[in-house]
Protein backbone atom coordinates (compact mmCIF):
# COMPACT_ATOMS: atom_id res chain seq x y z
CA UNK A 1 0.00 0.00 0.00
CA UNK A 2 3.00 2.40 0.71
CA UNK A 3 4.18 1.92 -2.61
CA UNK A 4 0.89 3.41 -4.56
CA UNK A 5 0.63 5.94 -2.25
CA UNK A 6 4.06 7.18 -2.76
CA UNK A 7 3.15 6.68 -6.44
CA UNK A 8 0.94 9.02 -6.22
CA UNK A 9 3.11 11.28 -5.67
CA UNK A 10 5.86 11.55 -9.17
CA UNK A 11 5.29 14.68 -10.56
CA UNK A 12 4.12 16.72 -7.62
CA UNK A 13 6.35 19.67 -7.07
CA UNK A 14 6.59 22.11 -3.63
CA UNK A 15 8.62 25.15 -2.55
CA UNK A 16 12.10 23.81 -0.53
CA UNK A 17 11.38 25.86 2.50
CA UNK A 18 15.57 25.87 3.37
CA UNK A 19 18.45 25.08 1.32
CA UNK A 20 18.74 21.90 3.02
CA UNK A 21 19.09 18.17 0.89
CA UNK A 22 16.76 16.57 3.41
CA UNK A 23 13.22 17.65 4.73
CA UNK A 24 9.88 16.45 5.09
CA UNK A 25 6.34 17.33 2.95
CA UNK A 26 2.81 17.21 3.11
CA UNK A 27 1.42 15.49 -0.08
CA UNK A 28 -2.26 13.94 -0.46
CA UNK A 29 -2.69 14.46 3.38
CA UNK A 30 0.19 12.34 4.62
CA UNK A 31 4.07 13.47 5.56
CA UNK A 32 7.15 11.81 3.49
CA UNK A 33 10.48 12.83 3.86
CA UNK A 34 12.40 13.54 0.88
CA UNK A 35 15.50 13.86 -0.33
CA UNK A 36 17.17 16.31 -3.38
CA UNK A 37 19.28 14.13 -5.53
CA UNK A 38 19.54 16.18 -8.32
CA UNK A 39 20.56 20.21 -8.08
CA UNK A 40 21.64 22.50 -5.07
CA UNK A 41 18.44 23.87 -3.22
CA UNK A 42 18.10 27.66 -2.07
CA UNK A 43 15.31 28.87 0.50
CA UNK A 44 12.01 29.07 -2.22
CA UNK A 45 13.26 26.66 -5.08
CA UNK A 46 10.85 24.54 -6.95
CA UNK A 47 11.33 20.79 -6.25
CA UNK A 48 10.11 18.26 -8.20
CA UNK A 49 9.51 14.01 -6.88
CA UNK A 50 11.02 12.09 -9.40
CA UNK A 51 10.73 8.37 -7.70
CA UNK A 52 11.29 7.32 -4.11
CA UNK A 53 12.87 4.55 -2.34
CA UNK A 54 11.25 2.64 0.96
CA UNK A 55 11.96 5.18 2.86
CA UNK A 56 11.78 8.56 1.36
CA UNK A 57 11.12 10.42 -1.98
CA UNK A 58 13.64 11.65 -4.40
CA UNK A 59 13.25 15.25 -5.61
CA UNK A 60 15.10 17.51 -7.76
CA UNK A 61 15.32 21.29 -8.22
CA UNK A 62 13.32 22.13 -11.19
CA UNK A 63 12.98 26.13 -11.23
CA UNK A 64 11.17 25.88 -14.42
CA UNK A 65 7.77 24.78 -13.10
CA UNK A 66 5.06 27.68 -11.50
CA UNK A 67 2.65 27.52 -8.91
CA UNK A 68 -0.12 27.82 -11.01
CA UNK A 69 0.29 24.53 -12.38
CA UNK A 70 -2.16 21.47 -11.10
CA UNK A 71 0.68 19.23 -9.64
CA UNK A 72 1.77 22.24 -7.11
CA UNK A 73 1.18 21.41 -3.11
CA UNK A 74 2.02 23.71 -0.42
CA UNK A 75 4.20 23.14 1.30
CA UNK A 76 3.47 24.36 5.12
């Protein structure tokens, strides 16, 4: 079940709230920690799930997408 859910999450993107590599996110009501793998974060940069592993989801900074678009959570 952990799987799909975490499935469900590819192609959402958030706002890094630090410039850390590791953090946690809200997505679909339910926290996953994630981790950049791809790009150097700054405080505000777009981040993008690409895949995850059992433990985590693996994001990379992708400045190019806006808030506007459907696949953009808050991230609070």
């Amino acid at each position: 079940m952990a799987d799909y859910q975490m499935q469900k999450t590819i192609g959402t993107f958030f706002r890094s709230k630090n410039d850390q590599l590791l953090g946690n996110v809200r997505i679909l009501g339910s926290w996953y920690d994630y981790k950049v793998i791809k790009g150097r974060p700054e405080a505000g940069s777009m981040l993008e799930v690409t895949d995850f592993t059992s433990r985590e989801l693996l994001v990379v900074v992708n400045n190019e997408k806006a808030e506007s678009e459907v696949n953009y959570i808050d991230n609070f």
